[in-house]
N, C-alpha and C. Protein backbone atom coordinates (compact mmCIF):
# COMPACT_ATOMS: atom_id res chain seq x y z
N UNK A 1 17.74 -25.75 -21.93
CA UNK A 1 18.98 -26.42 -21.66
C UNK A 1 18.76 -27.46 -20.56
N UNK A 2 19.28 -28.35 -21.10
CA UNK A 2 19.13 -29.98 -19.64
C UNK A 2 20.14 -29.52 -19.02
N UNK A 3 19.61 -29.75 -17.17
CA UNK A 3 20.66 -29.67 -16.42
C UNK A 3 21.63 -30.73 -16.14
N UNK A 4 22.52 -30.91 -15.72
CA UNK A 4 24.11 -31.61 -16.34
C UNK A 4 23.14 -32.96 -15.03
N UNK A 5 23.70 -33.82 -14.61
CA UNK A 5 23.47 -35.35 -14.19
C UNK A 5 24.53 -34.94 -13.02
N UNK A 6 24.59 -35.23 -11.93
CA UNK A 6 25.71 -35.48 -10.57
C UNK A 6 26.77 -35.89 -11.56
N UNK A 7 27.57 -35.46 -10.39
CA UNK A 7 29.16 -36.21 -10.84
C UNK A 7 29.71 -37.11 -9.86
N UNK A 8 29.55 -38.23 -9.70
CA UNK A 8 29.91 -39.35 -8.83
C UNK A 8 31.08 -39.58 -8.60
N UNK A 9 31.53 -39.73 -7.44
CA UNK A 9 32.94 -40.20 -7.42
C UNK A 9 33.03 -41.73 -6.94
N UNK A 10 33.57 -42.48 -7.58
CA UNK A 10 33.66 -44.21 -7.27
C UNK A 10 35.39 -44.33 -6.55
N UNK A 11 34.80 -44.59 -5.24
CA UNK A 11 35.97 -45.31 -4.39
C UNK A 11 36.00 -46.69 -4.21
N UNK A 12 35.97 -47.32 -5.01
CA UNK A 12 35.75 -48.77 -5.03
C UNK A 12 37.46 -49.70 -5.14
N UNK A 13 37.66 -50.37 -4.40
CA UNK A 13 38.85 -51.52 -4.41
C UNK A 13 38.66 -52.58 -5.33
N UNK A 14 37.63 -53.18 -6.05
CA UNK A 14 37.28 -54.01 -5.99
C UNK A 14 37.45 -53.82 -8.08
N UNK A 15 37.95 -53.97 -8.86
CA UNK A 15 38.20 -53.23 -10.22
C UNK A 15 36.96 -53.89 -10.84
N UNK A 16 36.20 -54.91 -10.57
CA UNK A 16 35.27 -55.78 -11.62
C UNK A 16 34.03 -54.38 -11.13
N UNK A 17 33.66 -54.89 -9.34
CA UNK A 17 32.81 -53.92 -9.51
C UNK A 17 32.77 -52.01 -9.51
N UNK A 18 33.66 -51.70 -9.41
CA UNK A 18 33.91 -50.63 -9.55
C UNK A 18 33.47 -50.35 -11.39
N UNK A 19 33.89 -51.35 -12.08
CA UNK A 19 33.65 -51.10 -13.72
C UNK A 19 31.96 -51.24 -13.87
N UNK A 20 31.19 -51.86 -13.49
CA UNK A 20 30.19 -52.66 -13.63
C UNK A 20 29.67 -51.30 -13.05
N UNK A 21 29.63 -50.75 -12.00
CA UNK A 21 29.33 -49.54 -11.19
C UNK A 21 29.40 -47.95 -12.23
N UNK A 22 30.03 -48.00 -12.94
CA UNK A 22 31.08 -46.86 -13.61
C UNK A 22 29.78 -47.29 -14.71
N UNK A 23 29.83 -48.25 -15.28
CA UNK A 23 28.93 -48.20 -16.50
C UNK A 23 27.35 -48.16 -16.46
N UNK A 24 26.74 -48.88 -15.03
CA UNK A 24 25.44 -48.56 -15.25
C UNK A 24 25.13 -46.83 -14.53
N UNK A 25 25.91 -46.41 -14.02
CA UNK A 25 25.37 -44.63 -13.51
C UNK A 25 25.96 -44.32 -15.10
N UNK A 26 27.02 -44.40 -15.73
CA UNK A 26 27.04 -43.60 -16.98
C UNK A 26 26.23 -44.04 -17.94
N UNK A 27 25.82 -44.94 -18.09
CA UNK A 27 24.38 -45.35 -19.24
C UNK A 27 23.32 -44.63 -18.08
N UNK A 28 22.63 -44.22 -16.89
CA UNK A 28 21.96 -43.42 -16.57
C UNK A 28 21.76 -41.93 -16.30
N UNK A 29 23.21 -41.83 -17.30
CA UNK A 29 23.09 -40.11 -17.38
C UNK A 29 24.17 -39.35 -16.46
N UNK A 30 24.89 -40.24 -15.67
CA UNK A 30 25.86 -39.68 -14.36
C UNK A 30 27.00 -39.78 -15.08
N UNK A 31 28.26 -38.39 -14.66
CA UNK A 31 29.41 -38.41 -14.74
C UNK A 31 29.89 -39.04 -13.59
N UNK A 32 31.31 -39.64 -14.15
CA UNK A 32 31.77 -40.93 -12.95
C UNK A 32 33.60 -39.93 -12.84
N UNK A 33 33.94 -39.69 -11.52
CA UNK A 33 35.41 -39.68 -11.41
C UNK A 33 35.75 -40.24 -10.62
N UNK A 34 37.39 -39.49 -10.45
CA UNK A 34 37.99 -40.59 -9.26
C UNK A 34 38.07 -39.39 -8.09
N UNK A 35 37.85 -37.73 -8.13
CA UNK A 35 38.19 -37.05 -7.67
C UNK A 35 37.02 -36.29 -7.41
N UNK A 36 36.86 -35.67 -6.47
CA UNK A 36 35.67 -34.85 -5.96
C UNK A 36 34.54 -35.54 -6.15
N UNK A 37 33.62 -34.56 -7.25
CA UNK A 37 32.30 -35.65 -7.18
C UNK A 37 31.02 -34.68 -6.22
N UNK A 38 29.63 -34.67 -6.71
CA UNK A 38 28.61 -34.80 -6.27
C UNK A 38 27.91 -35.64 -4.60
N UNK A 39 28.31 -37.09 -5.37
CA UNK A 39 28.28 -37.91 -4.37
C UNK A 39 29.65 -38.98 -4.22
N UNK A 40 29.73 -39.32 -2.92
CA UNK A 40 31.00 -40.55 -3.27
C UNK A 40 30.38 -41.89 -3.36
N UNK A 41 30.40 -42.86 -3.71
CA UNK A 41 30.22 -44.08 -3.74
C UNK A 41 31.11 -45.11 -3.38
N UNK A 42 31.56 -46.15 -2.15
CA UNK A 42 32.91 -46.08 -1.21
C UNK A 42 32.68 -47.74 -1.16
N UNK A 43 33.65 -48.24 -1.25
CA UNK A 43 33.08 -49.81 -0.55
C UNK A 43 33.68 -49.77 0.70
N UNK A 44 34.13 -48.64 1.30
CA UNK A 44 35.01 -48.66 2.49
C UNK A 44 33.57 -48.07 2.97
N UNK A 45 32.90 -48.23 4.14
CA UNK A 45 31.97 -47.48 4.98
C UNK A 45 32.94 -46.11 6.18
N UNK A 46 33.74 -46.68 6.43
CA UNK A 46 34.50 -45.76 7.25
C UNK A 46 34.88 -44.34 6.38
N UNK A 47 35.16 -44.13 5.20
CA UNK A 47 34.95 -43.38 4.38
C UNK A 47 33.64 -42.66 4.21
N UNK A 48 32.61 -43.36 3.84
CA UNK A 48 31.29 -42.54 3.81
C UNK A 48 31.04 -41.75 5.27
N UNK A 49 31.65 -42.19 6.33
CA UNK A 49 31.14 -41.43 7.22
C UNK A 49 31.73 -40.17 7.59
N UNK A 50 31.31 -39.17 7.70
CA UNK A 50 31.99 -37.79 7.84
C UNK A 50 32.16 -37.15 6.56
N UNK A 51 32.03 -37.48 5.55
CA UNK A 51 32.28 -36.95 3.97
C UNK A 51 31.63 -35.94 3.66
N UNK A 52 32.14 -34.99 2.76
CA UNK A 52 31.76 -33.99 2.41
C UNK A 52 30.64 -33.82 1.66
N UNK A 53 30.06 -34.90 0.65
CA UNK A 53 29.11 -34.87 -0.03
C UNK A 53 28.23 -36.14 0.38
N UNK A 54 27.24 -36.20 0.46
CA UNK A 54 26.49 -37.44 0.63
C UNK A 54 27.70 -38.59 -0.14
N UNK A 55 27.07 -39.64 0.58
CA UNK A 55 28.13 -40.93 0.10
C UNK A 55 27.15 -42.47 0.56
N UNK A 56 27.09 -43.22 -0.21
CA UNK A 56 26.43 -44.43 -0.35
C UNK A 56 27.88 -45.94 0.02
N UNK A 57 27.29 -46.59 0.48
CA UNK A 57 28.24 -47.94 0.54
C UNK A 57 27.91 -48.77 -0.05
N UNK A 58 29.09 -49.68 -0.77
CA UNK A 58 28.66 -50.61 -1.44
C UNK A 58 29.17 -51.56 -0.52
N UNK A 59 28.08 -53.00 -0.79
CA UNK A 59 27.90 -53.66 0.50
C UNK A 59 27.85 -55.11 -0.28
N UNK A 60 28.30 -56.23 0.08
CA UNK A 60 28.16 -57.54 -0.10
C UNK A 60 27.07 -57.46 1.44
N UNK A 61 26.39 -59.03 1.37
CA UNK A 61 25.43 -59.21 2.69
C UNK A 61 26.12 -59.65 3.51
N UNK A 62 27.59 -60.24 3.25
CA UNK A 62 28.58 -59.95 5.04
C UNK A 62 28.87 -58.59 5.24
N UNK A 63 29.12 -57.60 4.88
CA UNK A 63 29.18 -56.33 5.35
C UNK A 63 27.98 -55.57 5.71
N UNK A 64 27.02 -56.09 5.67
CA UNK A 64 25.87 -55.25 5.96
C UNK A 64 25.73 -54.63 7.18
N UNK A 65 26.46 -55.58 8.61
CA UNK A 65 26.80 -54.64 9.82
C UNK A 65 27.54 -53.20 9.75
N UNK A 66 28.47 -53.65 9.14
CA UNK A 66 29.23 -52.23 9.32
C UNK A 66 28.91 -51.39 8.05
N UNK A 67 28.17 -51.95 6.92
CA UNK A 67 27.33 -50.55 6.00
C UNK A 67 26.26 -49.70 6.64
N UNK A 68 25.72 -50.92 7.71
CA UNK A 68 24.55 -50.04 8.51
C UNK A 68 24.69 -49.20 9.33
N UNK A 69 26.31 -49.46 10.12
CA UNK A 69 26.63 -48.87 11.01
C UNK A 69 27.17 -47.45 10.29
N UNK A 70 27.38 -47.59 9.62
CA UNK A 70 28.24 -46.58 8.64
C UNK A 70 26.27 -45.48 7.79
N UNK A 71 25.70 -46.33 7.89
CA UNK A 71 24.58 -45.13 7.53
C UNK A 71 24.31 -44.80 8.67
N UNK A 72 23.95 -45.24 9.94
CA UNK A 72 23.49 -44.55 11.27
C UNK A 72 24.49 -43.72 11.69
N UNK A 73 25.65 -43.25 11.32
CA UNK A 73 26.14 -42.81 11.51
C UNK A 73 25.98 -41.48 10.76
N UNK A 74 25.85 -41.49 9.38
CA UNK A 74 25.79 -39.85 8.42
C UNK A 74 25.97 -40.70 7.04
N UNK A 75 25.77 -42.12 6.65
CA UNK A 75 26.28 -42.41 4.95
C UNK A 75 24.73 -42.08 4.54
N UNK A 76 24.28 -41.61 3.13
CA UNK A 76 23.38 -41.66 2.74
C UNK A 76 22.08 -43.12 2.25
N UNK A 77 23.46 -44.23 1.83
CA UNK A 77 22.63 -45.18 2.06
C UNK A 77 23.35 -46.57 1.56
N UNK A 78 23.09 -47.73 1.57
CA UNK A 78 23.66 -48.86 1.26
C UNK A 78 23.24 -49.57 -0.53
N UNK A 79 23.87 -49.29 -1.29
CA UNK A 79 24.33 -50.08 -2.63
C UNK A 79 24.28 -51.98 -2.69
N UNK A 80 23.68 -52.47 -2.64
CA UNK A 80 23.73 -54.21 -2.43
C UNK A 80 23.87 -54.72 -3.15
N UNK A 81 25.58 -55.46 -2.98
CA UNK A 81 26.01 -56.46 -4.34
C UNK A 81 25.41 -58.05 -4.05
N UNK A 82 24.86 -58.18 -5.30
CA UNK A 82 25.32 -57.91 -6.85
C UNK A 82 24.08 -57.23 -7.13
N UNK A 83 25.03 -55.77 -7.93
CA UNK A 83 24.23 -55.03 -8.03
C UNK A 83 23.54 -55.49 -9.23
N UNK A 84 22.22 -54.79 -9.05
CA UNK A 84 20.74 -54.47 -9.72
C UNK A 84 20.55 -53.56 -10.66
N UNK A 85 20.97 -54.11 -11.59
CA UNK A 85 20.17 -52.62 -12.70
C UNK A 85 19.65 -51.25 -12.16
N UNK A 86 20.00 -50.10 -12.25
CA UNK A 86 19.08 -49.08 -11.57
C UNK A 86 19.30 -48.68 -10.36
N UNK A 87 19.18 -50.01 -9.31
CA UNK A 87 19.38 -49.16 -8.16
C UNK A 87 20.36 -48.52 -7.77
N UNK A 88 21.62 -48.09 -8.06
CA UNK A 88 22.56 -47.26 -7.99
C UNK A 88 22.00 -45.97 -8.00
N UNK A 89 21.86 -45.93 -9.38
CA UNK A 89 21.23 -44.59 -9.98
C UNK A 89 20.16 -44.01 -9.09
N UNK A 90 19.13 -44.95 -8.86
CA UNK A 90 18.05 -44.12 -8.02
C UNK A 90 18.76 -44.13 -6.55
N UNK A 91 19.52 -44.78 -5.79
CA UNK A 91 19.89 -44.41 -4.43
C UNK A 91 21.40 -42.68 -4.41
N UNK A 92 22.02 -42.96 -5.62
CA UNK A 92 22.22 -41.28 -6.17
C UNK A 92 21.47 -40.42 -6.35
N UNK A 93 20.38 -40.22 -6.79
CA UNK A 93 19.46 -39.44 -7.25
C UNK A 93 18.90 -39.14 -5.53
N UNK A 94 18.52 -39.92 -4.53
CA UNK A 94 17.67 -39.94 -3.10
C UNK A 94 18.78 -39.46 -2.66
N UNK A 95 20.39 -39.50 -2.51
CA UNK A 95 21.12 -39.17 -1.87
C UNK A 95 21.01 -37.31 -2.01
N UNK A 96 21.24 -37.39 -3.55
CA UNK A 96 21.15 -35.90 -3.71
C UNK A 96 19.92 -35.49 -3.62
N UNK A 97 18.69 -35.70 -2.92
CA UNK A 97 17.75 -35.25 -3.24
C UNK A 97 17.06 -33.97 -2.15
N UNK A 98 17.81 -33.59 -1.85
CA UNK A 98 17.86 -32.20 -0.78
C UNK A 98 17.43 -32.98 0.61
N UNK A 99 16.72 -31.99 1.20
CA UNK A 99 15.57 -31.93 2.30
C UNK A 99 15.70 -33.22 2.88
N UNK A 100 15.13 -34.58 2.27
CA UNK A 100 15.08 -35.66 2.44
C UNK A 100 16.58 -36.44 2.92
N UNK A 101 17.34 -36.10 2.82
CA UNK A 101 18.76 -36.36 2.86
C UNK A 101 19.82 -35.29 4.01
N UNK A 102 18.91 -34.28 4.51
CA UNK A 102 19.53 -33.38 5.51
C UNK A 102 18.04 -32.67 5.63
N UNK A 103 17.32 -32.88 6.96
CA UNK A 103 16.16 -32.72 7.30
C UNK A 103 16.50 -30.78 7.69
N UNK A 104 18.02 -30.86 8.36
CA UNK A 104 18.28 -29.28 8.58
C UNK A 104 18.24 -28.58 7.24
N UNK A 105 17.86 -29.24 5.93
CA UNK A 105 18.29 -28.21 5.14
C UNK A 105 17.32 -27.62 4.60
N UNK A 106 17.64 -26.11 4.00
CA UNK A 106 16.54 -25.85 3.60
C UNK A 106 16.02 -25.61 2.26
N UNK A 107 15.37 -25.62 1.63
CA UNK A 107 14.79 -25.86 0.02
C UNK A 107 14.65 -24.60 -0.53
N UNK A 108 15.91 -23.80 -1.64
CA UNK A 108 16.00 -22.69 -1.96
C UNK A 108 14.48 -22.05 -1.93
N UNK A 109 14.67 -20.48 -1.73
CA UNK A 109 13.39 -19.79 -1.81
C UNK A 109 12.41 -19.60 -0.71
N UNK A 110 12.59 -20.60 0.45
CA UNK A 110 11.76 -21.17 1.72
C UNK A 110 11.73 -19.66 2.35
N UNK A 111 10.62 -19.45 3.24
CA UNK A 111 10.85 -18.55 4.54
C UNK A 111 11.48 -19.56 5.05
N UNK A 112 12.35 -18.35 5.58
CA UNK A 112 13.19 -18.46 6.95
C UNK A 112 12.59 -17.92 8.47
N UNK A 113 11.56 -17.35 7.92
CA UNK A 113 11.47 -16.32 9.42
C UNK A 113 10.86 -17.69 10.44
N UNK A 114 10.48 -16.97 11.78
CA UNK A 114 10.15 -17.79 12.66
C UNK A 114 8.50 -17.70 12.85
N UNK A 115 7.88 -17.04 12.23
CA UNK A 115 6.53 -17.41 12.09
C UNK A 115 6.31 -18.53 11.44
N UNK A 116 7.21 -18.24 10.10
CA UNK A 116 6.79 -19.46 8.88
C UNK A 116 7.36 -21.06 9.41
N UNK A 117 7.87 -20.77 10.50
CA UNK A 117 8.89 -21.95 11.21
C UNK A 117 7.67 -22.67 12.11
N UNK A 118 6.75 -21.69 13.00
CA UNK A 118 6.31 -21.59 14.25
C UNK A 118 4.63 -22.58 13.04
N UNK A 119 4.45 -21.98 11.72
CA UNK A 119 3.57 -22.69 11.61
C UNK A 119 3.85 -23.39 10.44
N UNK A 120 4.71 -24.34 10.10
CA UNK A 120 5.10 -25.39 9.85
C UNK A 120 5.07 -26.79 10.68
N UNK A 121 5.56 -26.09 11.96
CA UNK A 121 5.36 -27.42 13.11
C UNK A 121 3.57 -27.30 13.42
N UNK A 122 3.09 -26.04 13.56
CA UNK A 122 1.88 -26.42 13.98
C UNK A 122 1.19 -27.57 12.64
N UNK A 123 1.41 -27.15 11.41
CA UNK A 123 0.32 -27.81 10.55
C UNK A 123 1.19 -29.45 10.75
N UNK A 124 2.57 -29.16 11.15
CA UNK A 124 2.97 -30.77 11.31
C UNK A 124 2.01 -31.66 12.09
N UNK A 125 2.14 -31.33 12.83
CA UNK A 125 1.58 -31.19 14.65
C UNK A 125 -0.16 -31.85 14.16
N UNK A 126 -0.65 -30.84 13.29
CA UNK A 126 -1.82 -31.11 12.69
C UNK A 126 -2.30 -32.15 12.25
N UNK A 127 -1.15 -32.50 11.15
CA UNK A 127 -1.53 -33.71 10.50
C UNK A 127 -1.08 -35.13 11.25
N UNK A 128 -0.27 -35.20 12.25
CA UNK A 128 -0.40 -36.28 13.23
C UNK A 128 -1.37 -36.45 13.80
N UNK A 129 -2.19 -35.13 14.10
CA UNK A 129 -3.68 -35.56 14.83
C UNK A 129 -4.55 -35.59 13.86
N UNK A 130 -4.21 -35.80 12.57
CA UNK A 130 -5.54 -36.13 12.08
C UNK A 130 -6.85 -35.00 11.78
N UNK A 131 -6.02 -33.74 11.71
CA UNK A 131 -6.90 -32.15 11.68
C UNK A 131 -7.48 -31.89 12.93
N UNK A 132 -7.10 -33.22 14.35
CA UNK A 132 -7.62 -32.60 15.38
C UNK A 132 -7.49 -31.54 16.16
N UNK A 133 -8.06 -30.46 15.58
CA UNK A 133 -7.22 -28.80 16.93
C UNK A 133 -7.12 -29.40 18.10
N UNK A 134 -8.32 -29.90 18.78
CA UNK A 134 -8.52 -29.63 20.60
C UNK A 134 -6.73 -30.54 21.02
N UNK A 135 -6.72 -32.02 19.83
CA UNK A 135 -5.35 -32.64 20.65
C UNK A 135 -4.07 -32.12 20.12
N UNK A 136 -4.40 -31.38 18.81
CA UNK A 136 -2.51 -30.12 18.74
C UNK A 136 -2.56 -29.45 19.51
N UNK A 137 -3.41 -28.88 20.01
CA UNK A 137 -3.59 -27.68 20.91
C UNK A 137 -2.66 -28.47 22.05
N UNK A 138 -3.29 -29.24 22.56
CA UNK A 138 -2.40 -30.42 23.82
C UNK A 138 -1.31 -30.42 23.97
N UNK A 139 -1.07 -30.84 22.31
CA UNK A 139 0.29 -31.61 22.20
C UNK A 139 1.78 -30.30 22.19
N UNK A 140 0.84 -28.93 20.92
CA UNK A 140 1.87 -27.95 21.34
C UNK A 140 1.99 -27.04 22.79
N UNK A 141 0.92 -28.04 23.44
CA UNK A 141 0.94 -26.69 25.02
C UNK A 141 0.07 -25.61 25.07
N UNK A 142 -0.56 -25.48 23.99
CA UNK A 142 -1.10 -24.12 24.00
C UNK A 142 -2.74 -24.41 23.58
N UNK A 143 -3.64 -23.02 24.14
CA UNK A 143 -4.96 -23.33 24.64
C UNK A 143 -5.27 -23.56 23.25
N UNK A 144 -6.99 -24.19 22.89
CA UNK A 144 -7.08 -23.87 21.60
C UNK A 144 -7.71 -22.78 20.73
N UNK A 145 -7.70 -21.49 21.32
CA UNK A 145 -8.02 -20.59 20.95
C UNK A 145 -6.72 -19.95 20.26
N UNK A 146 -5.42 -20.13 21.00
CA UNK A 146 -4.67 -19.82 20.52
C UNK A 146 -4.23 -20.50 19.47
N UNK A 147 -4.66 -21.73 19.16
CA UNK A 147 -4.36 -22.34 18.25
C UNK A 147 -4.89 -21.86 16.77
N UNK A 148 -6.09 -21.85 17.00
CA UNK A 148 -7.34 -21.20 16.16
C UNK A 148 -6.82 -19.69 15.81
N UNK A 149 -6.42 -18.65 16.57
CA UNK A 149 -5.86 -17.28 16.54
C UNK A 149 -4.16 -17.82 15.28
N UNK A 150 -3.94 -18.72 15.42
CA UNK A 150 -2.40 -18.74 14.90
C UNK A 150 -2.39 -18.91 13.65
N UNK A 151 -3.79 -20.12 13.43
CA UNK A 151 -3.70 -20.62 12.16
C UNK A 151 -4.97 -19.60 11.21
N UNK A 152 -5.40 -18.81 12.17
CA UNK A 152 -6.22 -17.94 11.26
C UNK A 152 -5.50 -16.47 10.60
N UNK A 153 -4.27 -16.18 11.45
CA UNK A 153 -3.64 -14.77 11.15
C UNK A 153 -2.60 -15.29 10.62
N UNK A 154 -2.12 -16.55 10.06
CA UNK A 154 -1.09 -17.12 9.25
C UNK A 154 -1.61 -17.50 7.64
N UNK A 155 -3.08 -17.47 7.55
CA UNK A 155 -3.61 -18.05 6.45
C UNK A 155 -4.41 -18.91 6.39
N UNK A 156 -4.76 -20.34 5.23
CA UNK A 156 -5.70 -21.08 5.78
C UNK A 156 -5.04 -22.10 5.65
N UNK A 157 -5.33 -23.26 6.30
CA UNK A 157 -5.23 -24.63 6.60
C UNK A 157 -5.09 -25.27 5.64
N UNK A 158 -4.14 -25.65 5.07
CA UNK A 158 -3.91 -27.08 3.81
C UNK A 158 -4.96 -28.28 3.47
C-alpha cells in the first residue's frame, strides 16, 4: 500500500497564485485544503510564524525581508514567485522531512537513553576533528583515555 502524500493547506490572498500553487502540489501527488493540513503554505509570513505544522512563505523578491524574517523566526522556508515547477513540492517534502526541520526531534525507534545521547555528540565531536581523538578529547574536556574507554565500551567507531 502507497503511503497517502501531505495534506497542504494554501493560505494564499492572491486567487491566480493560490490556483497555480493548488495545481502543481496536486499534479505532485499532494492533497490541497483550506483547513488544517500537514503543512501550511501562507503568503502572510506573520502566519507561518508560531504555526502548528511546519509552514513555508510565499514570497515575491519585495517581500523577501519579512519572508526571511518570518523563517528566522520558526517558518520552514520561503516559496519564490514566480513560481518554478517543482519547487513547491520539494520545499513541502524538506519541510516535512523530520529531524532536519526540528533538530529537537527525534526519529521514531531512536535510543533515548543518555549513553546513546553522550555518544552521539562524542562521534559528532569526532567528525569535526577529522577522527582526531587527542583534539575531541580537548574539545569535550575529557582526558583521552577516557575518550578511548567511551568509544570502546559503546561499540566501534563509524
Amino acid at each position: 500500500m502507497v503511503a497517502p502524500m501531505p495534506t497542504v493547506r494554501l493560505d494564499i490572498a492572491d486567487p491566480v497564485t493560490r490556483l497555480t500553487l493548488e495545481a502543481l502540489l496536486r499534479a505532485a501527488g499532494h492533497a490541497v485544503c483550506r483547513d488544517g493540513g500537514d503543512v501550511l503554505v501562507t503568503d502572510t509570513p506573520r502566519h507561518a510564524v508560531g504555526a502548528a505544522v511546519p509552514a513555508l512563505v510565499v514570497s515575491m523578491p519585495a517581500g523577501l525581508p519579512e519572508a526571511g524574517a518570518a523563517v528566522a523566526a520558526g517558518a520552514a522556508g520561503i516559496i519564490h514567485l514566480p513560481l518554478v515547477p517543482g519547487e513547491a513540492a520539494a520545499l513541502v517534502r524538506r519541510a516535512l522531512s523530520g529531524p532536519a526541520s526540528d533538530p529537537d526531534a527525534f526519529a521514531p525507534g531512536e535510543d533515548l537513553s543518555l549513553a546513546a545521547a553522550e555518544r552521539r555528540h562524542i562521534l559528532r565531536v569526532l567528525r569535526r576533528c577529522h577522527g582526531n581523538r587527542a583534539e575531541a578529547a580537548r574539545l569535550l574536556g575529557i582526558g583521552r583515555n577516557t575518550l578511548w574507554r567511551k568509544l570502546r565500551d559503546t561499540g566501534p567507531t563509524p
